[in-house]
Protein backbone atom coordinates (compact mmCIF):
# COMPACT_ATOMS: atom_id res chain seq x y z
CA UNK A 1 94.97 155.25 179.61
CA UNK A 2 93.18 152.94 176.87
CA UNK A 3 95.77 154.56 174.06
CA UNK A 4 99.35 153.12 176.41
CA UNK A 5 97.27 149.25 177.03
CA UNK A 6 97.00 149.80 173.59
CA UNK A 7 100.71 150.77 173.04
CA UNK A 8 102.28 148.45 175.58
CA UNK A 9 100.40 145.59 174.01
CA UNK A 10 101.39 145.76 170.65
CA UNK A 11 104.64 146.39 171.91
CA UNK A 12 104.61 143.20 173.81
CA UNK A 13 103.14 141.07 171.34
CA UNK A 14 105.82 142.41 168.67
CA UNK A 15 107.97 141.19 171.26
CA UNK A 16 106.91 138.08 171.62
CA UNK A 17 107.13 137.19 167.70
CA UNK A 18 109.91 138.93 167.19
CA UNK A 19 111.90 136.44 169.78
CA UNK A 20 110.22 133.74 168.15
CA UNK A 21 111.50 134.26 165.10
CA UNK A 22 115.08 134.37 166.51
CA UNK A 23 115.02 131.41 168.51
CA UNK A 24 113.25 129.10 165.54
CA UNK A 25 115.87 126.79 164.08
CA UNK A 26 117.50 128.22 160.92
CA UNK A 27 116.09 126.58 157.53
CA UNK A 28 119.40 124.35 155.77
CA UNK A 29 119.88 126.47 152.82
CA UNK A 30 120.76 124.04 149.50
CA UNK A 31 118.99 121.44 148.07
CA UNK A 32 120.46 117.71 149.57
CA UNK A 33 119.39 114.74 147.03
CA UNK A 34 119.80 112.00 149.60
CA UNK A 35 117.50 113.93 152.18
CA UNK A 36 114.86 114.49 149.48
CA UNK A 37 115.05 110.92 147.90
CA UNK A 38 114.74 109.06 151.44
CA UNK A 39 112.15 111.41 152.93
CA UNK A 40 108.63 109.79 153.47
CA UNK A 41 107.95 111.99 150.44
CA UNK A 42 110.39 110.95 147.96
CA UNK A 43 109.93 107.20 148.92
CA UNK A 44 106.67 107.48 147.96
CA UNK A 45 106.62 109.61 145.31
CA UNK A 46 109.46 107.14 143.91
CA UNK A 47 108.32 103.74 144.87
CA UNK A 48 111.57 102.95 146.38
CA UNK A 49 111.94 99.75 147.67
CA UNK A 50 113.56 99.04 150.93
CA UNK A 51 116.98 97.22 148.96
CA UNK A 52 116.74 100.76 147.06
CA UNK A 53 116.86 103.11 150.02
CA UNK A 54 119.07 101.03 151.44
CA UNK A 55 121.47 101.44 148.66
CA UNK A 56 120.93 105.40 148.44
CA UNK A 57 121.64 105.43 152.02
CA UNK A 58 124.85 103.86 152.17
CA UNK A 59 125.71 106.31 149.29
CA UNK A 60 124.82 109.51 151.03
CA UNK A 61 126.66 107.86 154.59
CA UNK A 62 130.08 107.53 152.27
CA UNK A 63 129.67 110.69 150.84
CA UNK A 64 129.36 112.10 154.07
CA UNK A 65 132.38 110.23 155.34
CA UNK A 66 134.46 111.38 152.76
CA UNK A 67 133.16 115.37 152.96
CA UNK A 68 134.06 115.13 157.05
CA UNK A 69 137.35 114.37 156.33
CA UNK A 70 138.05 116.46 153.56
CA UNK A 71 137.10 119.45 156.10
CA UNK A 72 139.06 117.82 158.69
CA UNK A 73 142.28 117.68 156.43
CA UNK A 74 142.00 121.21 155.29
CA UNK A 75 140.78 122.76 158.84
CA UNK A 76 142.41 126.36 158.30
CA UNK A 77 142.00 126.92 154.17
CA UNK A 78 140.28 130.19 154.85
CA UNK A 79 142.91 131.10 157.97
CA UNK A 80 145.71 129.92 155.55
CA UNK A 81 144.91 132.65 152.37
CA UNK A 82 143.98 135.13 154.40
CA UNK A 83 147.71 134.92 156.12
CA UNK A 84 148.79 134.99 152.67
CA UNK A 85 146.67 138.27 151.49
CA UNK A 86 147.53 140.09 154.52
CA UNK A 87 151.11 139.08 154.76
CA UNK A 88 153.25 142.73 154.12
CA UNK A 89 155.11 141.18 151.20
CA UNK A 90 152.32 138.91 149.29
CA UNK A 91 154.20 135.57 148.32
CA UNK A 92 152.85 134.87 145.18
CA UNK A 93 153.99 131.44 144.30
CA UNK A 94 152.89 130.13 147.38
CA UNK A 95 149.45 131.49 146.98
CA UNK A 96 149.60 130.04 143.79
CA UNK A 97 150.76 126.37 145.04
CA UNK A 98 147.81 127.05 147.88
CA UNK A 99 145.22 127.40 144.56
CA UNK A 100 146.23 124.57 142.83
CA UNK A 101 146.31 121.83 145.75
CA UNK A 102 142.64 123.29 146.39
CA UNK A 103 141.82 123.35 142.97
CA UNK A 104 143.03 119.82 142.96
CA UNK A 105 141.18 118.38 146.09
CA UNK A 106 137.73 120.45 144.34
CA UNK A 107 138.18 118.22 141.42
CA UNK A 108 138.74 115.02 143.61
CA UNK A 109 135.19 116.26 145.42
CA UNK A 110 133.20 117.10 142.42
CA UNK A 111 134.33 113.86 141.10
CA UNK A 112 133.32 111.65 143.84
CA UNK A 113 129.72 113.71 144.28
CA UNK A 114 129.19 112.47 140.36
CA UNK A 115 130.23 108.75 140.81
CA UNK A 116 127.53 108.69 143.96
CA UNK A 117 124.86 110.56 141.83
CA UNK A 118 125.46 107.98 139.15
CA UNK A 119 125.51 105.22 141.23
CA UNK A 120 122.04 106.58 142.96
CA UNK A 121 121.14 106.96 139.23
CA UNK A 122 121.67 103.84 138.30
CA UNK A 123 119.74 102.63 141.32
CA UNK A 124 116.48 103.72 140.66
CA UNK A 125 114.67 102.10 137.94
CA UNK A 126 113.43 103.26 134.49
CA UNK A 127 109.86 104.58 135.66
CA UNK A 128 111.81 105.79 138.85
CA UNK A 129 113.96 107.61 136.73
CA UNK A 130 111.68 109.30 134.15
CA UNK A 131 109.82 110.31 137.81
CA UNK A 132 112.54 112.08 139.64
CA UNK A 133 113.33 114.52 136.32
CA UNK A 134 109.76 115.72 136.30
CA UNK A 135 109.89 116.16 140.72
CA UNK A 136 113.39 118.07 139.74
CA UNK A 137 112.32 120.56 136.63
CA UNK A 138 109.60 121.08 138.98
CA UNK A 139 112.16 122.27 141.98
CA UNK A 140 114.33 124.15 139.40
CA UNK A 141 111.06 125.97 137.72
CA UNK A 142 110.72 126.91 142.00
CA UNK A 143 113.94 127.54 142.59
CA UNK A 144 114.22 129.91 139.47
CA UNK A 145 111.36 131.38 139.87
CA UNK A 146 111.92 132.08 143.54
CA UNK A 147 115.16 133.80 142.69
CA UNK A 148 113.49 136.06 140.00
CA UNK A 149 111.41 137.22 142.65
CA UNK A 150 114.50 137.89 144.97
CA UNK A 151 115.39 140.40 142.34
């Protein structure tokens, strides 16, 4: 009798985390600058000043802008190679004029991320500056090290 409370309870309680665990909000994977530089944290870790975050905010809005409608341009990119792969003859000068628009909107995207994170750069002042590489060889020293142990 005492062994089955004992069974049906740990079965419950495994339960009971388990479904927590499932319904807790996923973590964002990535590391976002603009969440980490306007985050109670980074403001003070920073000294930002409120013309400063204000600046770094409009940034990160733009950016975000810009990212919504690059998706919304290019809704089916995945839908559209995969056609292409699994087509019975495989057109290959088509794929190829698929790769190079892409390859040509990539560039367009990596190029605007670096004008914002010079222009958040270029916000921040000297002391500010020399502050955020030591906060981010400390998150890459994590973030390596945490992948080493992944391994």
């Amino acid at each position: 009798m005492k062994f089955k409370m004992l069974v049906s309870a740990a079965v419950l309680s495994i339960a009971a985390l388990s479904s927590s665990v499932v319904m807790a909000k996923p973590h964002k994977e990535g590391f976002n600058m603009y969440r980490m530089l306007l985050s109670e944290r980074g403001i003070s870790r920073l000294d930002l000043t409120k013309v400063q975050q204000d600046k770094i905010k409009s940034i990160a809005d733009a950016e975000k802008a810009a990212l919504k409608a690059f998706k919304e341009r290019n809704p089916n990119t995945r839908a559209d190679v995969k056609e292409l792969v699994h087509a019975e003859v495989f057109d290959e000068v088509a794929f190829r004029q698929m790769l190079a628009k892409q390859q040509s909107e990539r560039t367009e995207l990596a190029v605007m991320k670096a004008k914002n994170k010079n222009a958040v750069w270029n916000t921040l002042t000297t002391e500010q500056q020399e502050k955020l590489k030591k906060v981010m060889k400390r998150k890459n020293k994590q973030k390596r090290s945490k992948q080493h142990a992944e391994k």
